[in-house]
N, C-alpha and C. Protein backbone atom coordinates (compact mmCIF):
# COMPACT_ATOMS: atom_id res chain seq x y z
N UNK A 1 -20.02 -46.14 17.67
CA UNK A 1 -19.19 -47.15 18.28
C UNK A 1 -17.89 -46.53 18.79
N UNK A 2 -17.32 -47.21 19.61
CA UNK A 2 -16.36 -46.61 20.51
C UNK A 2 -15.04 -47.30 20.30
N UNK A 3 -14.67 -48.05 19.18
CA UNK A 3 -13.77 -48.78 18.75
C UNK A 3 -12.59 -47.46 18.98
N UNK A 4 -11.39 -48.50 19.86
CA UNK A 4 -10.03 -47.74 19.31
C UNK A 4 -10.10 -46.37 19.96
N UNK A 5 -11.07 -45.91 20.98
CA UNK A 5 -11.12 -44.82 21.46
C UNK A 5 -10.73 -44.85 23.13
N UNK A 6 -9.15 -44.57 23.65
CA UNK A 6 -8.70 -44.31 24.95
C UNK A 6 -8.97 -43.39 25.68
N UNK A 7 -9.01 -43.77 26.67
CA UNK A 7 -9.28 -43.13 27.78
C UNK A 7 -11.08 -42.78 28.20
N UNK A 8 -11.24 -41.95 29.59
CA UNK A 8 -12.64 -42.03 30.21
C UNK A 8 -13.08 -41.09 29.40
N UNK A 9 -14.00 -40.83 29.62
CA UNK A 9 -14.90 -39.67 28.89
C UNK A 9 -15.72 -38.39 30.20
N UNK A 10 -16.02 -39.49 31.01
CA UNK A 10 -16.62 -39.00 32.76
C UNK A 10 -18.04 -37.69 32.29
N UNK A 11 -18.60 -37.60 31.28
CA UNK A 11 -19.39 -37.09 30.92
C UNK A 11 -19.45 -35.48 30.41
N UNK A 12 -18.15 -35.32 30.01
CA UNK A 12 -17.52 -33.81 29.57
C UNK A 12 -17.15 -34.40 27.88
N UNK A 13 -17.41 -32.38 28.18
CA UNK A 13 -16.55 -32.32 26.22
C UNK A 13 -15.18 -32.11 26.75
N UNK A 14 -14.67 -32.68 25.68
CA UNK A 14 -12.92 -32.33 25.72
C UNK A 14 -12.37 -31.36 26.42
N UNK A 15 -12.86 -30.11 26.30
CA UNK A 15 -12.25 -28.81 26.79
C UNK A 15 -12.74 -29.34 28.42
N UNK A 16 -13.64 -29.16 28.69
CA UNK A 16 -13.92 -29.78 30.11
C UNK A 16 -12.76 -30.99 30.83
N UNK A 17 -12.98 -31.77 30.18
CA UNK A 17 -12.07 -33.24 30.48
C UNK A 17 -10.75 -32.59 30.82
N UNK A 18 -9.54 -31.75 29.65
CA UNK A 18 -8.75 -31.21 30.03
C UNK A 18 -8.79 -30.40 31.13
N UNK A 19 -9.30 -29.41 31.11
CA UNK A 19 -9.63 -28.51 32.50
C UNK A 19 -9.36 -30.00 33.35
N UNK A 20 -10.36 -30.45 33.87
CA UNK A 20 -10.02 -31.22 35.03
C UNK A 20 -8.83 -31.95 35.45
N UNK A 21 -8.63 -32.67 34.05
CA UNK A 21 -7.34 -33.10 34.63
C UNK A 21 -6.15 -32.34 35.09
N UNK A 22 -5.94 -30.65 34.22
CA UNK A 22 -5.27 -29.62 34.93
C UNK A 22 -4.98 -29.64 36.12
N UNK A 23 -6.56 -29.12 36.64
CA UNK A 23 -6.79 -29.06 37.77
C UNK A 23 -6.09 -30.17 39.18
N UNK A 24 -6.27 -31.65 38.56
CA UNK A 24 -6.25 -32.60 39.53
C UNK A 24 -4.70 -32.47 39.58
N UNK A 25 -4.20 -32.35 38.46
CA UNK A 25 -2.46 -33.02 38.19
C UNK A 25 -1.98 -31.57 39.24
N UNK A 26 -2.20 -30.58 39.03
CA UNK A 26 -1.84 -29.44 40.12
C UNK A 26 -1.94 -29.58 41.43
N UNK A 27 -3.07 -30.19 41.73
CA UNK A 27 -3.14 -29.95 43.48
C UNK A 27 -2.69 -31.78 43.45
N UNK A 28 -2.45 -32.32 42.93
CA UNK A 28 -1.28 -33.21 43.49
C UNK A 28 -0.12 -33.13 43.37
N UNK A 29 0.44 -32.30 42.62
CA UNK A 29 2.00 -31.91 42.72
C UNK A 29 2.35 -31.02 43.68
N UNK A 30 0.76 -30.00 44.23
CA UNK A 30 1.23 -29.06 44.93
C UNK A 30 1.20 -29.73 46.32
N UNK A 31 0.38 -30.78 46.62
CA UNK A 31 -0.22 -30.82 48.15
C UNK A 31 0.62 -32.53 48.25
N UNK A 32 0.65 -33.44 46.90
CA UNK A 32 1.38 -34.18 47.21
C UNK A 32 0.29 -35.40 47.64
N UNK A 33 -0.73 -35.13 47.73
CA UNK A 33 -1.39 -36.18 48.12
C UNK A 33 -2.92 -35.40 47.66
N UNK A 34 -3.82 -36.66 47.58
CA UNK A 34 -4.96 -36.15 46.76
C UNK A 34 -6.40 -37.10 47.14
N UNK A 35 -7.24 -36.85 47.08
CA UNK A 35 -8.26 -37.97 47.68
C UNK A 35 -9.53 -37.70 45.81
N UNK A 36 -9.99 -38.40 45.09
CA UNK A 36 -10.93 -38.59 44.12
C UNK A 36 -11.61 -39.47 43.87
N UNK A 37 -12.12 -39.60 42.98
CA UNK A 37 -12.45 -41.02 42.61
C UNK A 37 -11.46 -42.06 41.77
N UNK A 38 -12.13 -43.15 41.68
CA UNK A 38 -10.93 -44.57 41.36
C UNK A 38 -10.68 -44.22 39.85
N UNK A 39 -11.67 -43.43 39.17
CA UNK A 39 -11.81 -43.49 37.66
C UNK A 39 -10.57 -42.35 37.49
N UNK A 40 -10.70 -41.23 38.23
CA UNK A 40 -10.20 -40.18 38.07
C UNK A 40 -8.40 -40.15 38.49
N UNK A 41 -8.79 -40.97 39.46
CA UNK A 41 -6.82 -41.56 40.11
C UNK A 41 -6.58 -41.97 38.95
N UNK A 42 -7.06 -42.59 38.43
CA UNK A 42 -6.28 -43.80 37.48
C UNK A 42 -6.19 -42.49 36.37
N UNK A 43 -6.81 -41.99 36.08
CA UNK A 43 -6.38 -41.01 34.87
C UNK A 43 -5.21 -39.96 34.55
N UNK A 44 -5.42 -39.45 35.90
CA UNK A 44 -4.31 -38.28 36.64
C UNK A 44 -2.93 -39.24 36.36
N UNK A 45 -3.26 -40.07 37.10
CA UNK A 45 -1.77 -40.80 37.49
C UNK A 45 -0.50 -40.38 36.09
N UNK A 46 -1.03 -40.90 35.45
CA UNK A 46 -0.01 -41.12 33.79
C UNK A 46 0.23 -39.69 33.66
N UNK A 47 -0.60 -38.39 33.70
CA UNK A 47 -0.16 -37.03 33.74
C UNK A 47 0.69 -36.46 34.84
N UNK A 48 0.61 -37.31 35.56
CA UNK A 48 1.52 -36.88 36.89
C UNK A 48 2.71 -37.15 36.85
N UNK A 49 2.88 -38.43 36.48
CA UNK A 49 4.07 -39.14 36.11
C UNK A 49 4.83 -38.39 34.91
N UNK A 50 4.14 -37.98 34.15
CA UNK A 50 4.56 -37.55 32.49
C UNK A 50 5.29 -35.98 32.76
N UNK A 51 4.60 -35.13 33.50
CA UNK A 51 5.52 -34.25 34.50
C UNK A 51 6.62 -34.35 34.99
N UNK A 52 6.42 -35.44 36.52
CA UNK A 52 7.88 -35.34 36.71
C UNK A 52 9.01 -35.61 36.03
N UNK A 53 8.61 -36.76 35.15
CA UNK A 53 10.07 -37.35 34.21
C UNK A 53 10.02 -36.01 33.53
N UNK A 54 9.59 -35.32 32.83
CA UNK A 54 10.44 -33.63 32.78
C UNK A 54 10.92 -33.23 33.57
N UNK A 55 10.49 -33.13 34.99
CA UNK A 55 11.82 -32.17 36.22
C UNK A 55 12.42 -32.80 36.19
N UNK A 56 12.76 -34.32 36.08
CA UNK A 56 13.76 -35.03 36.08
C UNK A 56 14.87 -35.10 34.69
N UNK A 57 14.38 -34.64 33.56
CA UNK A 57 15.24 -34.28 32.42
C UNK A 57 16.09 -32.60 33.16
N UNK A 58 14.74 -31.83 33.21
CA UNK A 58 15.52 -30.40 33.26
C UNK A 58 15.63 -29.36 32.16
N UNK A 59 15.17 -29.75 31.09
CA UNK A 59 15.76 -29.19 29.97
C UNK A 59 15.11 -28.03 29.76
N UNK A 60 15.38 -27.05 29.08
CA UNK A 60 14.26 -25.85 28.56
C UNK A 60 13.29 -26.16 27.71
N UNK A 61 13.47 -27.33 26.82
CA UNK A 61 12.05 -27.73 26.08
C UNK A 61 11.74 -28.60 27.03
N UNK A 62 11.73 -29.42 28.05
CA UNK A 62 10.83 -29.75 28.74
C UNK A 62 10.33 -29.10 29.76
N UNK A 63 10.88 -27.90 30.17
CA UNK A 63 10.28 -26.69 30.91
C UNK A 63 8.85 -26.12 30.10
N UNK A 64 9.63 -26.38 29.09
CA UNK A 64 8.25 -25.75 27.90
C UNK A 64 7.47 -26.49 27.64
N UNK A 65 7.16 -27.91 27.72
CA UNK A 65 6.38 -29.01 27.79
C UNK A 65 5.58 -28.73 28.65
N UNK A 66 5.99 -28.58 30.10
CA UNK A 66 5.34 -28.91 31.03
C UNK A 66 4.64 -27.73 31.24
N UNK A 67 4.81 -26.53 30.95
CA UNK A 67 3.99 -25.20 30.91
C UNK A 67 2.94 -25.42 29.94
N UNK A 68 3.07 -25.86 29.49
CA UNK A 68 1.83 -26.40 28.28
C UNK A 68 0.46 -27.14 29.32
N UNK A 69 1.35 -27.86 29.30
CA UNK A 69 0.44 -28.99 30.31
C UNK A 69 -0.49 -28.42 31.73
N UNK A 70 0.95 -27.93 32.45
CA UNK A 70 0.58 -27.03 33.39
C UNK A 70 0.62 -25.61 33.00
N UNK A 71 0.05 -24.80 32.83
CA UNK A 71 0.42 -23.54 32.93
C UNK A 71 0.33 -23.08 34.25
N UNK A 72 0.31 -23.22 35.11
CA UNK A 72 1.09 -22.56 36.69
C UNK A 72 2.43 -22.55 36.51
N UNK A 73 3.37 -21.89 36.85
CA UNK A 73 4.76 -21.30 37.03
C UNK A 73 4.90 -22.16 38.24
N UNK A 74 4.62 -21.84 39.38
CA UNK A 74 4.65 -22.41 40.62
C UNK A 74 4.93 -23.60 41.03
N UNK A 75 3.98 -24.61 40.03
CA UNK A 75 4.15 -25.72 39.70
C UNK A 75 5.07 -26.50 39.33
N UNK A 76 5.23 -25.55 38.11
CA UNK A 76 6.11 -26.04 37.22
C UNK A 76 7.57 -26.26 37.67
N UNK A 77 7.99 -25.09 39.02
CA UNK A 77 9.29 -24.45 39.68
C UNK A 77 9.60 -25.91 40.16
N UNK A 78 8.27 -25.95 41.28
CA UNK A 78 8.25 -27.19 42.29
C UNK A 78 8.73 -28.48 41.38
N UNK A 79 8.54 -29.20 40.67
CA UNK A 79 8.15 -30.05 39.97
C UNK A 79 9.65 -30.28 39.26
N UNK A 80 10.43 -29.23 38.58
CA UNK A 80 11.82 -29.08 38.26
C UNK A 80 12.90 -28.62 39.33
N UNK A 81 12.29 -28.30 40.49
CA UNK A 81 13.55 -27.86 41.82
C UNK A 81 13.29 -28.66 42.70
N UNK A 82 12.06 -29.37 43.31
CA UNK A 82 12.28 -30.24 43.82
C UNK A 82 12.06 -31.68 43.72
N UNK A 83 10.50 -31.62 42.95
CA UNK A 83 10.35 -33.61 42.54
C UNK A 83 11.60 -34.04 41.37
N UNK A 84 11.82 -33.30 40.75
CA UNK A 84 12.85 -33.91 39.45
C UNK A 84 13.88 -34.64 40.42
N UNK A 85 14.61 -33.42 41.50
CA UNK A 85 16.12 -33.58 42.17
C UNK A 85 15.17 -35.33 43.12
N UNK A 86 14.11 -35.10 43.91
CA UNK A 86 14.01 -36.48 44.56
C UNK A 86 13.80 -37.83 43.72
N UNK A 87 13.36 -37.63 42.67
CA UNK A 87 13.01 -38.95 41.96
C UNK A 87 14.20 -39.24 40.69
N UNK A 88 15.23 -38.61 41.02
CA UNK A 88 16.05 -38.68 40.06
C UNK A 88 16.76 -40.09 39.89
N UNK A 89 16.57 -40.93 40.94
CA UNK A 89 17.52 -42.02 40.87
C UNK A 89 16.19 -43.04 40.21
N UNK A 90 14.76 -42.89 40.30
CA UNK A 90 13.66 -43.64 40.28
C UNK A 90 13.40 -43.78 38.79
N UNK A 91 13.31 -45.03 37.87
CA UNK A 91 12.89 -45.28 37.05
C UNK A 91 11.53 -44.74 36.55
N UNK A 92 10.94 -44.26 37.57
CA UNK A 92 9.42 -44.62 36.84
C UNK A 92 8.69 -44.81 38.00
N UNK A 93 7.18 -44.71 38.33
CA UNK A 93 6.67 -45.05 38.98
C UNK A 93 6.42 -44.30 40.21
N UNK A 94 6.34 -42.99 40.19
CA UNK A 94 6.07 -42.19 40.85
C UNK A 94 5.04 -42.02 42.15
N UNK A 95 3.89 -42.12 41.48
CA UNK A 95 2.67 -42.07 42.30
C UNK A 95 1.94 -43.61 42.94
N UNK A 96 1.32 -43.29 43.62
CA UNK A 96 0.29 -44.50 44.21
C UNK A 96 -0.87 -44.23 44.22
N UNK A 97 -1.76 -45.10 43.69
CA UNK A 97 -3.64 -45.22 44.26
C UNK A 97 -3.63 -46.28 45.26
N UNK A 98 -4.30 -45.37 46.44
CA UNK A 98 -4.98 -46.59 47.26
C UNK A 98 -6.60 -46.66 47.03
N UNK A 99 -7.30 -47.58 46.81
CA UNK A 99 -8.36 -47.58 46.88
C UNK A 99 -8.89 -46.94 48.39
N UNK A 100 -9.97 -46.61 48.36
CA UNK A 100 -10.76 -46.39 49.86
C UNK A 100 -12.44 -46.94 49.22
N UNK A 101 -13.15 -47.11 50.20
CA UNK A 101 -14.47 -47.42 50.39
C UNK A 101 -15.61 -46.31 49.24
N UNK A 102 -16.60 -47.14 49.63
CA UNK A 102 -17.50 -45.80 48.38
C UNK A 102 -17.79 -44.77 48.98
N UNK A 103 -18.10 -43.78 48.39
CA UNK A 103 -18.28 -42.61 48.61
C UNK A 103 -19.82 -42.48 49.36
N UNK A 104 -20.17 -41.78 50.30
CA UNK A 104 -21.56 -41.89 50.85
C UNK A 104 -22.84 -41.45 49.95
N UNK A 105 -22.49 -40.29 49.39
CA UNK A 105 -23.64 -39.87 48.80
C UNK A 105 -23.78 -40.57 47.33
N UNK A 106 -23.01 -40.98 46.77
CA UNK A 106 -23.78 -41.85 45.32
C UNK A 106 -23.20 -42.53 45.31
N UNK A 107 -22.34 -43.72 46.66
CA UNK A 107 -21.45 -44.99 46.35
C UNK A 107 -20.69 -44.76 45.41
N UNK A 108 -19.64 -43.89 44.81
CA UNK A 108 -18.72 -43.67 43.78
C UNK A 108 -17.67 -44.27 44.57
N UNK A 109 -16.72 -45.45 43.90
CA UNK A 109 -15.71 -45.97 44.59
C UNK A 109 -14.76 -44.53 44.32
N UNK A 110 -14.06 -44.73 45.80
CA UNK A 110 -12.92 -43.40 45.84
C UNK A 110 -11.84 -43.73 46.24
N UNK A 111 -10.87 -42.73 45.82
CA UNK A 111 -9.28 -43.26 45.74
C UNK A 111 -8.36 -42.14 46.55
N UNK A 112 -7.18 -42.53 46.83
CA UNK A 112 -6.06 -41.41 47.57
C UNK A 112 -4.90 -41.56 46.14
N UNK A 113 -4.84 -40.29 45.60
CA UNK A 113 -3.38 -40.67 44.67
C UNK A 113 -2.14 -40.02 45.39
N UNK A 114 -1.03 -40.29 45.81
CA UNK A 114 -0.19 -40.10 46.17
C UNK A 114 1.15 -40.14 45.50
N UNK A 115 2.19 -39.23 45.72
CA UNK A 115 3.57 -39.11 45.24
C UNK A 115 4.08 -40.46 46.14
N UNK A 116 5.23 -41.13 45.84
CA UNK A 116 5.73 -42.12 46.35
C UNK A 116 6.73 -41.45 47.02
């Protein structure tokens, strides 16, 4: 039974699941815009968000947070030199999902996640 147990599962072991989300939360901080599925937007999102409010602190333990999370440097630069300084006045609420249409080859509803 699945009582009390958050979040998707998307058919991975843990170590997998992480990897991906790595993966996704990177090339949307790097490119800023992102096209996936609806399951997968919605997942990213909260890790994306949970990032910037660190560039937006600044601190050296949240430098060190977010290397955890992310281990790219690159990332991490971007993310504390420039998303922290733009979203600094913003409460919260960083990113956007737009829905889009299903996907052709197995109808998977698909999504755009975007920085605001």
């Amino acid at each position: 039974m699945r009582h009390r147990v958050a979040g998707r599962h998307f058919g991975r072991s843990p170590d997998q699941k992480k990897a991906l989300y790595r993966s996704l939360v990177r090339e949307l901080l790097l490119a800023e815009r992102i096209q996936t599925t609806e399951a997968k937007a919605k997942e990213v999102r909260g890790l994306a968000e949970k990032m910037i409010t660190y560039g937006k602190k600044g601190s050296l333990h949240d430098r060190r947070l977010a290397l955890t999370h992310l281990p790219d440097k690159d990332v991490v630069a971007k993310v504390f030199d420039d998303l922290g300084a733009r979203y600094a006045g913003r409460p919260g609420g960083y990113t956007r999902v737009l829905k889009l249409g299903p996907r052709m080859g197995d109808g998977a509803p698909m999504a755009i996640v975007e920085l605001v």
